[in-house]
PDB file of N, CA and C in Angstrom:
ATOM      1  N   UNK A   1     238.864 136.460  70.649  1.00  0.00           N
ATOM      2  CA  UNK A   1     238.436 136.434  69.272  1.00  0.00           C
ATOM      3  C   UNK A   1     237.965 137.826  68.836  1.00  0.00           C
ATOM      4  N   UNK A   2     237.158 138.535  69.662  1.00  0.00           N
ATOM      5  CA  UNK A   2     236.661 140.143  69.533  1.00  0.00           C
ATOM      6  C   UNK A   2     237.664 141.049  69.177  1.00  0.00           C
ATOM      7  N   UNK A   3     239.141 140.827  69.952  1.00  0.00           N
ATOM      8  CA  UNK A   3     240.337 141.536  69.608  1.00  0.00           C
ATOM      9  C   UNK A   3     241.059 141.510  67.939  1.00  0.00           C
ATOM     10  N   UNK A   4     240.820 140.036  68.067  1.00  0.00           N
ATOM     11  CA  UNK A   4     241.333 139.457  66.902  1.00  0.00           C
ATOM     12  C   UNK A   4     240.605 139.736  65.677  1.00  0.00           C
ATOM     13  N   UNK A   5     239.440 139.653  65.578  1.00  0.00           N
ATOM     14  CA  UNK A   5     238.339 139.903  64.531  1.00  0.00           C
ATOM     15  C   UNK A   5     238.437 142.265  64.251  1.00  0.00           C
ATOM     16  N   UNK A   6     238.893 142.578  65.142  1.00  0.00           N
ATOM     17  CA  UNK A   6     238.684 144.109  65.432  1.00  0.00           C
ATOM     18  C   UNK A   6     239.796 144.717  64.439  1.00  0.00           C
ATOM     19  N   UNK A   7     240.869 143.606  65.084  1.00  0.00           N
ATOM     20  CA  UNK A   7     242.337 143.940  64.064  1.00  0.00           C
ATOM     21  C   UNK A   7     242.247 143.445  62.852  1.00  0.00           C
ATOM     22  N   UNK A   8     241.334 142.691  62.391  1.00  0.00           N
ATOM     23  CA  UNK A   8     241.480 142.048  61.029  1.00  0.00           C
ATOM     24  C   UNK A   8     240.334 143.091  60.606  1.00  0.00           C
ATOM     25  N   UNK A   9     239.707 143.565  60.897  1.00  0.00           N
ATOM     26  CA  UNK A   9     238.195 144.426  60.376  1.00  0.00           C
ATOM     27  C   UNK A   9     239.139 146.128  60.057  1.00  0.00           C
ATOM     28  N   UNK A  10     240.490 146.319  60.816  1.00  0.00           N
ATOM     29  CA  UNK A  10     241.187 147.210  60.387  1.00  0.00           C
ATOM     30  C   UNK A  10     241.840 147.093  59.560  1.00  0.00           C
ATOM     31  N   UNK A  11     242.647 146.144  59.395  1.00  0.00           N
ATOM     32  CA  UNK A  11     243.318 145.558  57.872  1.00  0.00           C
ATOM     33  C   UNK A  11     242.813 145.433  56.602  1.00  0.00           C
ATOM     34  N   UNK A  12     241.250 144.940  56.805  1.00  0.00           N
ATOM     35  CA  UNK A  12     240.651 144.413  55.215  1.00  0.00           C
ATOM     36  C   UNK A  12     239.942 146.309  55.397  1.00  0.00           C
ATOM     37  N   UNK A  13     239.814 147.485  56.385  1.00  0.00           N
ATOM     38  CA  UNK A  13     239.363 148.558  56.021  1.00  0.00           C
ATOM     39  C   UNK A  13     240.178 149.370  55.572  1.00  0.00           C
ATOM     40  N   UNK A  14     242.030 148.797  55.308  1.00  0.00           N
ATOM     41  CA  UNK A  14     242.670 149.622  54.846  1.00  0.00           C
ATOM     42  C   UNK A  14     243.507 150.145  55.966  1.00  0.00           C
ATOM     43  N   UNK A  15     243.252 150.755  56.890  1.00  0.00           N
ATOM     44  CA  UNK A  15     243.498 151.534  58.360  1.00  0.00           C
ATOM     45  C   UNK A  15     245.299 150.903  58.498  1.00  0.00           C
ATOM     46  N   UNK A  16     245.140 150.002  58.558  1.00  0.00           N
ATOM     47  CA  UNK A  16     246.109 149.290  58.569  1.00  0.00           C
ATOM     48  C   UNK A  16     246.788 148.631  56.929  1.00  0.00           C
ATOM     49  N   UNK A  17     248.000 149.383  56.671  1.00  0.00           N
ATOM     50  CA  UNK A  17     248.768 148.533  55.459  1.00  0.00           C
ATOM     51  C   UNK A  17     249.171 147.738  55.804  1.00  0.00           C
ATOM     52  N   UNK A  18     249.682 146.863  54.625  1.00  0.00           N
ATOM     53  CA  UNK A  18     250.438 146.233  54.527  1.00  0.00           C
ATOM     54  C   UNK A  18     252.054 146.460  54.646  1.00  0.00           C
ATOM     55  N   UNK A  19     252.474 145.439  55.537  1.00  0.00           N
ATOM     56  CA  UNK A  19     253.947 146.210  55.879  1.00  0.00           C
ATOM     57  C   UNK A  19     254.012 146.907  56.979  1.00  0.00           C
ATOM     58  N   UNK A  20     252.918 147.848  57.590  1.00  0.00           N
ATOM     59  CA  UNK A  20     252.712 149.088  58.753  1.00  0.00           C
ATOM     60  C   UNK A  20     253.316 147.991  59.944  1.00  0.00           C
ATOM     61  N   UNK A  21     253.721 148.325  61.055  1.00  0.00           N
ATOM     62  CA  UNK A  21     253.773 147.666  62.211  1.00  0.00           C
ATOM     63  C   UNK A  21     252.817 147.931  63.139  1.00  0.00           C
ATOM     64  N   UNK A  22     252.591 146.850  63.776  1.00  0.00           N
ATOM     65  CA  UNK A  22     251.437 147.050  65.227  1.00  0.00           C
ATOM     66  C   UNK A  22     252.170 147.542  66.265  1.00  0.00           C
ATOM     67  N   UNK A  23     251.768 147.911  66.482  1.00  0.00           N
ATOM     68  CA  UNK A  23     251.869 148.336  68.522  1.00  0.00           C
ATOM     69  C   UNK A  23     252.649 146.920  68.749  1.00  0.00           C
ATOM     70  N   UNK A  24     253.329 147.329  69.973  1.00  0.00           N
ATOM     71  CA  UNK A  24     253.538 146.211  70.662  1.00  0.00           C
ATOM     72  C   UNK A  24     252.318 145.497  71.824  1.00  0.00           C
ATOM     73  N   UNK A  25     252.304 144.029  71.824  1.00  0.00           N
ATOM     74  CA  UNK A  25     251.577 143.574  72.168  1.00  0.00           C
ATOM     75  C   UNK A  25     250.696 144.162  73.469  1.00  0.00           C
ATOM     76  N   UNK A  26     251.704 144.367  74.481  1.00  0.00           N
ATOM     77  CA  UNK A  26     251.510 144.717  75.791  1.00  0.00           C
ATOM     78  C   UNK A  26     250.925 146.605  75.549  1.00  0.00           C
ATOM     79  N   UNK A  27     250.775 147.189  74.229  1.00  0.00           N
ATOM     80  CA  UNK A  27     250.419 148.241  74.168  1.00  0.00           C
ATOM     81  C   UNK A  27     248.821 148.156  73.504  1.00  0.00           C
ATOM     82  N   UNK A  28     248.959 147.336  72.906  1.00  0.00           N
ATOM     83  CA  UNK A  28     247.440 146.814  72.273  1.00  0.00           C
ATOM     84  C   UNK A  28     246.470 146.470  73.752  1.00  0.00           C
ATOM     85  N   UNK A  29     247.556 145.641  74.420  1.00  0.00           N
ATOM     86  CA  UNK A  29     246.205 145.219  75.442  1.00  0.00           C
ATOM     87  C   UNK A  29     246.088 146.670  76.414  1.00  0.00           C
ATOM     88  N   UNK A  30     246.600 147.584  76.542  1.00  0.00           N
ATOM     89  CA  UNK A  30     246.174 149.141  77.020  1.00  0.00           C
ATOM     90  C   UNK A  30     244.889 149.485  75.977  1.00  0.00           C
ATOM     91  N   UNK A  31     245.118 149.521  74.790  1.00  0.00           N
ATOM     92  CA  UNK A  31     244.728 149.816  74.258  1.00  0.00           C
ATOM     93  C   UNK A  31     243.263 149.508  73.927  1.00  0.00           C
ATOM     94  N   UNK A  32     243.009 147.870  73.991  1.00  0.00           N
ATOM     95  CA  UNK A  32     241.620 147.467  74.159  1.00  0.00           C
ATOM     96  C   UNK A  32     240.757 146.979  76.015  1.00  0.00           C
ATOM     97  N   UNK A  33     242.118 147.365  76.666  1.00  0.00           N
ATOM     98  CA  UNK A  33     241.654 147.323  77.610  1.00  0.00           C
ATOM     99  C   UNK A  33     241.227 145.772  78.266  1.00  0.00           C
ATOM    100  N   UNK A  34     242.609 144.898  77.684  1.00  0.00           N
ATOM    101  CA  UNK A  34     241.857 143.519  77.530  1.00  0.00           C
ATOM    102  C   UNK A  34     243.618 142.793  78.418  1.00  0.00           C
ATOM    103  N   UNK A  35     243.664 141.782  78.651  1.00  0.00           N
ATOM    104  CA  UNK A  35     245.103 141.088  79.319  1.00  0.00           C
ATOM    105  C   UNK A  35     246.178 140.417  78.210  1.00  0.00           C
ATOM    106  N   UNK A  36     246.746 141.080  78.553  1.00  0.00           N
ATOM    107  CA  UNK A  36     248.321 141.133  77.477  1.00  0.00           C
ATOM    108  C   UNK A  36     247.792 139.531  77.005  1.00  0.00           C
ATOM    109  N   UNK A  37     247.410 138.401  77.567  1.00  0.00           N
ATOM    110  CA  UNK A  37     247.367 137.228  77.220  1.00  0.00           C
ATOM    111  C   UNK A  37     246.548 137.346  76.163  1.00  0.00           C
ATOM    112  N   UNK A  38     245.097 137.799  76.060  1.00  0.00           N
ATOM    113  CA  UNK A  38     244.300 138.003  75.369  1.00  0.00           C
ATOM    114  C   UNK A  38     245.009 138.186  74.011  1.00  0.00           C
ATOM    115  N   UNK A  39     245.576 139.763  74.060  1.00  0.00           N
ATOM    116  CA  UNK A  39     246.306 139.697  72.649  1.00  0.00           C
ATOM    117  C   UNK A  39     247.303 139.036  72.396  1.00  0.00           C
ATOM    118  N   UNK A  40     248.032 138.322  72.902  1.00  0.00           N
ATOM    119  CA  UNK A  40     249.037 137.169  72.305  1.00  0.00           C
ATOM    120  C   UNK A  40     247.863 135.863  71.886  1.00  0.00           C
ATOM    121  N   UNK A  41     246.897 135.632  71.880  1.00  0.00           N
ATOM    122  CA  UNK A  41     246.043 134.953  71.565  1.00  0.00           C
ATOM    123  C   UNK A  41     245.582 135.451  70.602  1.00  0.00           C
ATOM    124  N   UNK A  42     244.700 137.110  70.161  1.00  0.00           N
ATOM    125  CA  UNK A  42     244.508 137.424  69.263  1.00  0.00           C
ATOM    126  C   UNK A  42     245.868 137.141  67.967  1.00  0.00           C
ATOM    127  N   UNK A  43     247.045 137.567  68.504  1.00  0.00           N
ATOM    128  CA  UNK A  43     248.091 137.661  67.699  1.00  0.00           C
ATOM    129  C   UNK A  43     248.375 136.586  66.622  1.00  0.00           C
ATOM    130  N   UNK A  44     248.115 135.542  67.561  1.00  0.00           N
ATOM    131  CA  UNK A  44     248.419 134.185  67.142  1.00  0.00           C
ATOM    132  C   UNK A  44     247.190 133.505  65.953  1.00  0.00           C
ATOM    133  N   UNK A  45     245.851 133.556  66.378  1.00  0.00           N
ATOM    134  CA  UNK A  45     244.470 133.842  65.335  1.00  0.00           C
ATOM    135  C   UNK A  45     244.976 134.770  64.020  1.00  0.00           C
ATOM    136  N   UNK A  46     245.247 135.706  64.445  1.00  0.00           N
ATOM    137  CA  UNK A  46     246.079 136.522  63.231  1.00  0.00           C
ATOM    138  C   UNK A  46     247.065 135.815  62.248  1.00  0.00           C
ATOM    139  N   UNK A  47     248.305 135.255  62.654  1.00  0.00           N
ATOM    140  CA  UNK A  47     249.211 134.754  61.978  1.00  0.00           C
ATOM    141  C   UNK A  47     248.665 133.761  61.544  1.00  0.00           C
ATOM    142  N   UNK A  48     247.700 132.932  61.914  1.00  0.00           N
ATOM    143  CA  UNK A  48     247.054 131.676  61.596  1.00  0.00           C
ATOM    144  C   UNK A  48     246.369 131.914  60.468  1.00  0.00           C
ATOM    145  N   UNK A  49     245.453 133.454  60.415  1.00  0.00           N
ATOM    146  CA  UNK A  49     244.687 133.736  59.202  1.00  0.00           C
ATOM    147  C   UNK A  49     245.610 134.316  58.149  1.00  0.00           C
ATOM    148  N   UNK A  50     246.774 134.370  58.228  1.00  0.00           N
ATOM    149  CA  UNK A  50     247.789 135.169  57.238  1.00  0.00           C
ATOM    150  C   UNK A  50     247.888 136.708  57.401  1.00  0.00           C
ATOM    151  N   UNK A  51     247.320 137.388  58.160  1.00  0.00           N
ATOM    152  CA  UNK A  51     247.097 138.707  58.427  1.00  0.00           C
ATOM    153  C   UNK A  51     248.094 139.337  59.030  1.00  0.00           C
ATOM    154  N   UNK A  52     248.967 138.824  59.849  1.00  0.00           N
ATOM    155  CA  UNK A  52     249.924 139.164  60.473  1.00  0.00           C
ATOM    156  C   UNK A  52     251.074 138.511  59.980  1.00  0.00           C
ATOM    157  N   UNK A  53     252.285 139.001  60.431  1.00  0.00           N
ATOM    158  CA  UNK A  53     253.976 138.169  60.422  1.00  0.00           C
ATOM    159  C   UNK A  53     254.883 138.720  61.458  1.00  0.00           C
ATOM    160  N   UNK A  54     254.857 137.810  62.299  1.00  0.00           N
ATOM    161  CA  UNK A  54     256.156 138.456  63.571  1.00  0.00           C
ATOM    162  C   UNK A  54     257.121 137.777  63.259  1.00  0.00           C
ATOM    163  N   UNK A  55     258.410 138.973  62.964  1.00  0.00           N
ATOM    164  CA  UNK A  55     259.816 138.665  62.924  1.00  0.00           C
ATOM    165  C   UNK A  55     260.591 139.008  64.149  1.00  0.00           C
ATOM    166  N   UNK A  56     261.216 138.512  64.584  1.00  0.00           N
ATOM    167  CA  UNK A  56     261.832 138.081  66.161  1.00  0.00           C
ATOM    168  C   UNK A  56     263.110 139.488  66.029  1.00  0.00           C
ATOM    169  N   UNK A  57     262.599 140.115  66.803  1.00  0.00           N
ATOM    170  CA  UNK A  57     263.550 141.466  67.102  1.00  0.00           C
ATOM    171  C   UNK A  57     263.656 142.505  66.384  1.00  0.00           C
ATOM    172  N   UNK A  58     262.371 142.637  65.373  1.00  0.00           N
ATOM    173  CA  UNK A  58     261.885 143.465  64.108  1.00  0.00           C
ATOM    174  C   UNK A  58     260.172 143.459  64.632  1.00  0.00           C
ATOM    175  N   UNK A  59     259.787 142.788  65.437  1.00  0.00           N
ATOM    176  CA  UNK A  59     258.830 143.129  65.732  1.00  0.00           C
ATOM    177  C   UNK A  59     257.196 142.451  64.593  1.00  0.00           C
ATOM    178  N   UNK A  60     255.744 142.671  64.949  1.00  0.00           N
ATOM    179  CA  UNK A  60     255.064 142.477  64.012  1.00  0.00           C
ATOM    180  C   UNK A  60     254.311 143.101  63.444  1.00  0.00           C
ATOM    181  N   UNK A  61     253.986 142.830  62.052  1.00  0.00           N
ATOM    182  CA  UNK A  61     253.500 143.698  61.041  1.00  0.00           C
ATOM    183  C   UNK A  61     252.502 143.324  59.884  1.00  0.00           C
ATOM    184  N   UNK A  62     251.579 143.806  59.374  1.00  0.00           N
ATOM    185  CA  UNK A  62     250.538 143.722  58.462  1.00  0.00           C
ATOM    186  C   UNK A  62     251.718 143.061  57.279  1.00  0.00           C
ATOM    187  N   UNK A  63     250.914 141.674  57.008  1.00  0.00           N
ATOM    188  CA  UNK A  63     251.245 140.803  56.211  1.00  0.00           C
ATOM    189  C   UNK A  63     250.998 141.301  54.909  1.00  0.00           C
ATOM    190  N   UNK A  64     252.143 140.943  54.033  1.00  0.00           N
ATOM    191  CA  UNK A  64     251.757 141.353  52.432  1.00  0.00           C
ATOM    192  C   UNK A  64     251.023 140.662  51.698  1.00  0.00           C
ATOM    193  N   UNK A  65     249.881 140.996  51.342  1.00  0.00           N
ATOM    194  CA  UNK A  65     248.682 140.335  50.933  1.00  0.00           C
ATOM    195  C   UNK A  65     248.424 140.361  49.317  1.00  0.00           C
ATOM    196  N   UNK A  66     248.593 138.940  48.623  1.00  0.00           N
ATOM    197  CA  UNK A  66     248.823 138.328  47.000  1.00  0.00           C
ATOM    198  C   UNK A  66     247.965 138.938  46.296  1.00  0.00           C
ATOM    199  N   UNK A  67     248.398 139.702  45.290  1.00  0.00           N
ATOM    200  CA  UNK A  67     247.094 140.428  44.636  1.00  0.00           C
ATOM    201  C   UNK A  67     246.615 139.996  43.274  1.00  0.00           C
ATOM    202  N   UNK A  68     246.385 138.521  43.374  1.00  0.00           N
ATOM    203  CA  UNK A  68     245.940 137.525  42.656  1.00  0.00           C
ATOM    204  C   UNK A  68     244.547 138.036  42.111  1.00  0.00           C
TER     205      UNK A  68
END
């Protein structure tokens, strides 16, 4: 959830656009120093909150967010 909440605290700070792509998974978990499982768990919390969108062989990326 710490992973997951870290990447969404980069998104709503901007850091991350909309559209930008993430790392690949297995580079994120280098990155926080956490088990590739971990972030396929964060990943998944993500897509659940709308924050993310993984397209299958395009990889995933900061969700386009309704500017209602």
């Amino acid at each position: 959830m710490q992973v997951a909440n870290h990447i969404a605290a980069r998104i709503e700070a901007g850091e991350l656009r909309p559209g930008a792509r993430l790392p690949a998974e297995r580079d994120l978990a280098v990155e926080y120093g956490v088990a590739y499982l971990t972030v396929r768990r964060a990943a998944q919390e993500l897509r659940e909150r709308g924050l993310i969108v993984t397209v299958i062989g395009r990889g995933t990326s900061v969700a386009e967010l309704d500017q209602q």
